[in-house]
Structures are given as C-alpha cells and as structure tokens.
Protein backbone atom coordinates (compact mmCIF):
# COMPACT_ATOMS: atom_id res chain seq x y z
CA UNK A 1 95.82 98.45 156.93
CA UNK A 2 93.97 100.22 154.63
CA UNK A 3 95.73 103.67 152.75
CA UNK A 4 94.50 105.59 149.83
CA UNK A 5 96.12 105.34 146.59
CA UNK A 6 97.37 108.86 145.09
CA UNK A 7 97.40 109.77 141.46
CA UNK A 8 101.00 109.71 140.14
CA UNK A 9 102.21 113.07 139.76
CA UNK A 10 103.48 112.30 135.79
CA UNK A 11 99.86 112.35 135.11
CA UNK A 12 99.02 115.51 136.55
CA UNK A 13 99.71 118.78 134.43
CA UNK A 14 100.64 117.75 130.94
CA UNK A 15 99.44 116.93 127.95
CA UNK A 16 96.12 114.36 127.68
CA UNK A 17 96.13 110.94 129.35
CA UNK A 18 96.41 108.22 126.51
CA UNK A 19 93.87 105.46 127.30
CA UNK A 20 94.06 102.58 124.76
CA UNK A 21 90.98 100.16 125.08
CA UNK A 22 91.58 96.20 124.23
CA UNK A 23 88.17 94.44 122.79
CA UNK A 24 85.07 96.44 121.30
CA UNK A 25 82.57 94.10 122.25
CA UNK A 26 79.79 94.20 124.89
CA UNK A 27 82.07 95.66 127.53
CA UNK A 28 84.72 97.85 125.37
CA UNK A 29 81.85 99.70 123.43
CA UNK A 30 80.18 100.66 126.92
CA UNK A 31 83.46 102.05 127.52
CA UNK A 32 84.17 103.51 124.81
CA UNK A 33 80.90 105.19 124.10
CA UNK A 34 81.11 106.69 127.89
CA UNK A 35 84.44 107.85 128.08
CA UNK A 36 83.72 110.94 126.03
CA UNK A 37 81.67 111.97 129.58
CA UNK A 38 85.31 111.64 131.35
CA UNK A 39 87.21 113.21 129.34
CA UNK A 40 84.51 116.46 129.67
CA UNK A 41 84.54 116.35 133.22
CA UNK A 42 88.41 116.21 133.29
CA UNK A 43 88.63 119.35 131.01
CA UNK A 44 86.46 121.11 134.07
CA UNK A 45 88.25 120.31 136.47
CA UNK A 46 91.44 121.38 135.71
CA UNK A 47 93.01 118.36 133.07
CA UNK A 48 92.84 120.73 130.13
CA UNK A 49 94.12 118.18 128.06
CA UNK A 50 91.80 115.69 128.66
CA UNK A 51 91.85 112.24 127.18
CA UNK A 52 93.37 111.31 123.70
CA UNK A 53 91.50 107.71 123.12
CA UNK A 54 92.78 104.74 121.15
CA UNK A 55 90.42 101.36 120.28
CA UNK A 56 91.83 98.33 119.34
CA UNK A 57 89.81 95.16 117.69
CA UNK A 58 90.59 92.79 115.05
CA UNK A 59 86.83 91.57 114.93
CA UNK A 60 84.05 92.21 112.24
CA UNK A 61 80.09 93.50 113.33
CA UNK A 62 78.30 90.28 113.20
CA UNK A 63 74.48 89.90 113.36
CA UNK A 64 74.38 88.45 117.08
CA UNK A 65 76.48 91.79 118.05
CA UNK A 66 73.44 93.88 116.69
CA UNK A 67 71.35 92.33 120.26
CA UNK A 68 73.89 93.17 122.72
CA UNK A 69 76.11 95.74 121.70
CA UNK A 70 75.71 99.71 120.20
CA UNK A 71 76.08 97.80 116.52
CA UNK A 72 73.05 98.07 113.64
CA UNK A 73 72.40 96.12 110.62
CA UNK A 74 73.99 98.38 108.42
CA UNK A 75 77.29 98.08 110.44
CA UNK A 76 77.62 94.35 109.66
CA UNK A 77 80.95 93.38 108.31
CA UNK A 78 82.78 96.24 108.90
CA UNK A 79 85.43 96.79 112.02
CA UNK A 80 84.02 97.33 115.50
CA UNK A 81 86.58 99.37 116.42
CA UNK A 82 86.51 101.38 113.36
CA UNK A 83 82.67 101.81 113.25
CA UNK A 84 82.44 103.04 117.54
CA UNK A 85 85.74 105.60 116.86
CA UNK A 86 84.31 106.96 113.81
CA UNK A 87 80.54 107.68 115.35
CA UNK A 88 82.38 108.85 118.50
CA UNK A 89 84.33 111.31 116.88
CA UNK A 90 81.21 112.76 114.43
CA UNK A 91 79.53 113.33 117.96
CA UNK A 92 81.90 114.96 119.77
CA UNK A 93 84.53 116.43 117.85
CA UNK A 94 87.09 114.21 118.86
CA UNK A 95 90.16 112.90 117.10
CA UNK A 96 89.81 109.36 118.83
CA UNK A 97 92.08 106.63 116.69
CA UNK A 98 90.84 103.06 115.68
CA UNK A 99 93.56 100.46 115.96
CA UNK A 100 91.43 97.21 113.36
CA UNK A 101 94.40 94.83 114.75
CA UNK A 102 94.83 92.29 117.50
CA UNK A 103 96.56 93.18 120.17
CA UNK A 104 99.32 90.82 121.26
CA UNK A 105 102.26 90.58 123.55
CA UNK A 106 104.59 92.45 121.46
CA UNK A 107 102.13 95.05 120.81
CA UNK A 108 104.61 97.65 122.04
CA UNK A 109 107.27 95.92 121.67
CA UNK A 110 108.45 97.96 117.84
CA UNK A 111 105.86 101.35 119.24
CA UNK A 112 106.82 102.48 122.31
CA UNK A 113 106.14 106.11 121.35
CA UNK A 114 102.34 104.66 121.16
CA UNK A 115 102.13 103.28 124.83
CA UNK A 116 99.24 104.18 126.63
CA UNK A 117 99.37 106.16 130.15
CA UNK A 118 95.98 103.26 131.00
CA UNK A 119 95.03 100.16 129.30
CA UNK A 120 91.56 99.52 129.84
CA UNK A 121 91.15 95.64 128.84
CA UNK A 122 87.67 94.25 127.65
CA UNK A 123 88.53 91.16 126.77
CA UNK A 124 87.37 87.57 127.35
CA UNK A 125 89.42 84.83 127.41
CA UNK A 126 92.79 84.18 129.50
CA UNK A 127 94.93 84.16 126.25
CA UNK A 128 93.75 87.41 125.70
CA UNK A 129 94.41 88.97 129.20
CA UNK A 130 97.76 87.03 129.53
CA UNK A 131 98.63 88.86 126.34
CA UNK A 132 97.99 91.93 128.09
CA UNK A 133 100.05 91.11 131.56
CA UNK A 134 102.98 89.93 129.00
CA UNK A 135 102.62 93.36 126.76
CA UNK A 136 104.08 95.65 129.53
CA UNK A 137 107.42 94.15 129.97
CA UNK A 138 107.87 96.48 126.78
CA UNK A 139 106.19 99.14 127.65
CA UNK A 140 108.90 100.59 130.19
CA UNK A 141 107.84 103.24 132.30
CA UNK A 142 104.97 104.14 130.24
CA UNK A 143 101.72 102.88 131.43
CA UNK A 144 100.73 103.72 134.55
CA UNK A 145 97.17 101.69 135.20
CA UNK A 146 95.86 98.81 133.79
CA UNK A 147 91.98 98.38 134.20
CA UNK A 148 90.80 95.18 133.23
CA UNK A 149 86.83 94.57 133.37
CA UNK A 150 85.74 90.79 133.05
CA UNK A 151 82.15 89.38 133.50
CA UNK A 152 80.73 85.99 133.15
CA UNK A 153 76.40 84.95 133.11
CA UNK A 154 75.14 87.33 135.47
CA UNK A 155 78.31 88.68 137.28
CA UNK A 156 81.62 90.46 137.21
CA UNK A 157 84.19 92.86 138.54
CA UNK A 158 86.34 95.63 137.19
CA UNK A 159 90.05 95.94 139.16
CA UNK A 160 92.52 98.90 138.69
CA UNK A 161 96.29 98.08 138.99
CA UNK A 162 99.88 99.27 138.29
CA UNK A 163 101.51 97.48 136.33
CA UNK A 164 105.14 96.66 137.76
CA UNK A 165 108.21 99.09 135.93
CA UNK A 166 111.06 100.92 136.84
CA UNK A 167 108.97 103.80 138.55
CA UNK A 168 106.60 101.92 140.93
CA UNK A 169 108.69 98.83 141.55
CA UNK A 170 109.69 99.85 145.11
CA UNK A 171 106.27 100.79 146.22
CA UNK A 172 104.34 98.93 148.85
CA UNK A 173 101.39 101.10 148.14
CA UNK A 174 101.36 100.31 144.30
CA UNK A 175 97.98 99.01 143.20
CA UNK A 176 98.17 95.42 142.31
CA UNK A 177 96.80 94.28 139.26
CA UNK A 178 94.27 91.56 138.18
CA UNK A 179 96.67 89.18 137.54
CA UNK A 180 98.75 89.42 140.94
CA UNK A 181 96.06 88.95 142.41
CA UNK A 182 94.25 86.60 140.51
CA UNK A 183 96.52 84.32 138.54
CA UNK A 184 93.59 81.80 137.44
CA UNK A 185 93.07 84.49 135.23
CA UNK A 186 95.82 84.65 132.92
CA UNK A 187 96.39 80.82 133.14
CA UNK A 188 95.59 79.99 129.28
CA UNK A 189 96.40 76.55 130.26
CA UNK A 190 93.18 76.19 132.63
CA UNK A 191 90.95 76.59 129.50
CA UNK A 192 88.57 78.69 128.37
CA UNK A 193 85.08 79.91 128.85
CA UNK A 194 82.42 78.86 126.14
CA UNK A 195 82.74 81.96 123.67
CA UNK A 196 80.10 83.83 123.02
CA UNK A 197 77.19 82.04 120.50
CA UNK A 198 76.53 82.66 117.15
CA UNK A 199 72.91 82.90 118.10
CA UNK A 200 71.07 85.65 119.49
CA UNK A 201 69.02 83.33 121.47
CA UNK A 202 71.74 81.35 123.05
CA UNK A 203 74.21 84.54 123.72
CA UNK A 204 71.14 86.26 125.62
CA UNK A 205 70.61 82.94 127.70
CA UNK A 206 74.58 83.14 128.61
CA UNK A 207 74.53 86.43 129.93
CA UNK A 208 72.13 89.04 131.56
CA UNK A 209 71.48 92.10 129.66
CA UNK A 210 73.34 95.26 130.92
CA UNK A 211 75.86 93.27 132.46
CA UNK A 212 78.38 94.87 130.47
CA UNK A 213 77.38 98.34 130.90
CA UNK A 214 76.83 98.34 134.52
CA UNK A 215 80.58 97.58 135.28
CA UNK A 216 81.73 99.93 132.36
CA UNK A 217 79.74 102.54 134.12
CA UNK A 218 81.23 101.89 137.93
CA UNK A 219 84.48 101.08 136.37
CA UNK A 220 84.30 104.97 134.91
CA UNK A 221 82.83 106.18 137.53
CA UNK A 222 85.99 104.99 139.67
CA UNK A 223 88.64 106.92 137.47
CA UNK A 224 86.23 109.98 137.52
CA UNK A 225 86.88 109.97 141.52
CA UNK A 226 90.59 109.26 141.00
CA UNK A 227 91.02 112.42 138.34
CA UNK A 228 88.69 114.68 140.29
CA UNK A 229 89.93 114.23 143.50
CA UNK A 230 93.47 112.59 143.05
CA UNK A 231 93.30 109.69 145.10
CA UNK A 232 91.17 106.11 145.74
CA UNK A 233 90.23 104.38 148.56
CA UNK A 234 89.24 101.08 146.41
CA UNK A 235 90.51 100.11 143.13
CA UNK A 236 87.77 98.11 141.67
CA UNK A 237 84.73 96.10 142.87
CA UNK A 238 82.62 93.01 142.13
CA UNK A 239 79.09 92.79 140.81
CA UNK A 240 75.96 90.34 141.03
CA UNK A 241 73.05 91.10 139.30
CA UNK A 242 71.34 88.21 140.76
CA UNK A 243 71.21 89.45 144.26
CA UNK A 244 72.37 93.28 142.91
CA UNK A 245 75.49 93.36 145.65
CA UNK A 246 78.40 95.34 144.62
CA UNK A 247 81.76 94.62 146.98
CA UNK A 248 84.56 96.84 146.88
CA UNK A 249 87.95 96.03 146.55
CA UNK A 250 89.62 98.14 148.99
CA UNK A 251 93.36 99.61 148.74
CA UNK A 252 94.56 97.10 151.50
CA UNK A 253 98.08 95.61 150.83
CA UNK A 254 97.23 92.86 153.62
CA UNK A 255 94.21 92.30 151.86
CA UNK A 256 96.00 91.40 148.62
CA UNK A 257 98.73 89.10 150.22
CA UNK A 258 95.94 87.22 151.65
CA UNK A 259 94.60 86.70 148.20
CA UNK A 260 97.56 86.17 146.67
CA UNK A 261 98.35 83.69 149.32
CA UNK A 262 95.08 82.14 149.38
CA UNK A 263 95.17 81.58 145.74
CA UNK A 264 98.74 79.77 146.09
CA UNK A 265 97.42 77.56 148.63
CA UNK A 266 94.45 76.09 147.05
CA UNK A 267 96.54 75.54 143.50
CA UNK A 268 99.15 73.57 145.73
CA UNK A 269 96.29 71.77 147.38
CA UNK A 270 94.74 71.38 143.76
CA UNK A 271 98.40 69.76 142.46
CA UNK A 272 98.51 67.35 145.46
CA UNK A 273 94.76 66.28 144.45
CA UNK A 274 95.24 65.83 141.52
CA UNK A 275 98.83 63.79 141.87
C-alpha cells in the first residue's frame, strides 16, 4: 500500500537544516551550485533558517574536469570543494564550509557536533557509498535523510532514505535507503566500475553530457516538494536518457520488501551458480 512520507517534526521550526554533500565532481557540483535556489525558496516559505551547507572532497581540479564539470583552467590544482564553496559564497552571501578531506566511515565518529540533518552522497564507487552506510552508526540520532545520487553511461537514479537510529527504528513508514534496498551497491567486494578517464575524449564517450545535472536537478526538485509541502509521495526516481523515461520510486513498504527480497533471491541463486 502506498502512504506518504511526512517531514520529521525535529526539522521543522529551528535553526537551518545542515546538508553535508560527499564528492564534488560531475554530480556534487550540480548540487552544490543549485542548492543555493533551495535554500531561497525555504526562507519563503516559512524555514527562516534555511540551509547551512557543508562540501566535502579530497580531490584536486584536473584538466578532464574542466569538460564536464563547473571547473576552468585557472582552477586546476586546487581543491574542488574549496574552489565551488568559495564561488558559491562570493555569489550569494553565504557562509557555506569546504571540508578538502575524504570522507570515511569514522567521519563522525570524533565530530558528532558536525553531523549533518541530510547527507547528500555524489559519489562513485561502492567503497565510497559503503563508507557512507557504515558512517551513521556514529552519527546517533542526528541525520535524518540520506540522498544518494548514482549514474552510470547514459542513466541513473537519485533515492531518499532514513537512515536507521534510535528515533526512526520502530517505523514501518521510514524511508528505506539505497542500500536496503539495493545491497549490490555497497558490496565493495563485487568490484568496481571503470573510473572516470584521464582523457576528455574517452570520459565524454563513457557518459552522456548532462547526465549529472539532470538527476541533481529532480533530486532537488524532490526535497523542494518535501520542505514546501511537508510530505512525499516518492522518494527518488530513475532516469534514461536514451529513451528519456523517468520512473518513480514510490513510498510503498511492499514495494521495498519485494526488492529487498528479490535482490536476496537472485544473490542465493547467483551463490548456487556459481558453487
């Protein structure tokens, strides 16, 4: 049966929502560079506070990054996150923070003062979002979502969840996340994806243009319709730009058993292959 998911009432009324974003590449600086929109709108309608932004990114500007992502030549060798923060806040007036660090499992492990109300993860490998599913078993009661956006050539999907603490635990309604209902994804035993190329010809052949900034957009526009009008029908979706079809992923606890489920079954049927 499908219900509506309801903004959790800690967020409502108080100070800003802390959002810390994991990657600045293709998909995190989309984000990033849009979220500035959200956190207007929110101040309108009624969230004062707004947003108070964190970045994190261990990575350098590279030449191949100038093709794809909001990086020029003159950026080169300096800190992703550092160089999207700073020209976000000389826009807007913001007092956004740049993390220039890898986040890690123990990220909040020695800062929980610093945990984030949403983690929005742009990462791209299963290490990385397995470091993300570990990171919360610190984080308490703290973070409330965690939206993880992943894409591969020409596709992808963006998927809202709750990560499970002491305040949600008993919930049937509580939003799964990513990795409940997609374990593949956090299996950093399966292997990895080729990473993205060194050359601009190669990493435009791997992936569409605009990939990256059509799911940042939806993913966005999503939390704008859970902060406007407090509640979600769907908590995430799935893209193609081959044939341009966008499915929803409705807020349907039957729905995510059977996925969980049918997951299970085809890695038992996968082990008894394979043995």
């Amino acid at each position: 049966m499908r219900i509506e998911h309801r903004l959790p009432s800690n967020l409502i009324g108080r100070g800003p929502v802390r959002v810390l974003i994991v990657g600045a590449g293709g998909t995190g600086s989309s984000v990033a560079m849009n979220l500035p929109y959200l956190d207007q709108a929110m101040r309108v309608w009624g969230h004062t506070s707004g947003l108070d932004v964190a970045m994190m990114d261990a990575d350098m500007v590279s030449a191949t990054n100038c093709v794809r992502q909001p990086f020029s030549s003159s950026d080169i060798g300096q800190n992703k996150a550092t160089v999207l923060i700073n020209r976000i806040n000389i826009f807007w007036g913001t007092k956004w923070t740049a993390i220039p660090q890898r986040f890690h499992a123990q990220s909040f492990e020695n800062d929980r003062s610093n945990v984030p109300d949403i983690l929005i993860g742009c990462v791209d490998t299963r290490e990385a979002r397995k470091a993300i599913a570990d990171s919360f078993k610190y984080a308490l009661n703290g973070t409330c979502y965690w939206l993880d956006l992943g894409n591969n050539a020409a596709s992808g999907q963006y998927v809202l969840g709750q990560p499970l603490n002491g305040r949600n635990r008993s919930k049937a309604e509580r939003l799964r996340t990513v990795s409940e209902l997609y374990p593949e994804i956090v299996d950093a035993e399966a292997g990895e994806d080729p990473l993205p190329s060194c050359s601009a010809v190669e990493a435009l052949h791997r992936q569409e243009p605009f990939i990256n900034q059509t799911l940042a957009l939806n993913a966005l526009a999503m939390l704008a319709q859970l902060f406007r009008y407090g509640k979600l029908s769907y908590h995430g979706a799935f893209f193609n730009a081959q044939t341009g079809q966008t499915s929803a992923l409705p807020v349907d606890p039957s729905l995510w058993f059977k996925t969980r489920r049918r997951f299970s079954n085809t890695r038992g049927s996968s082990k008894r292959g394979l043995a």
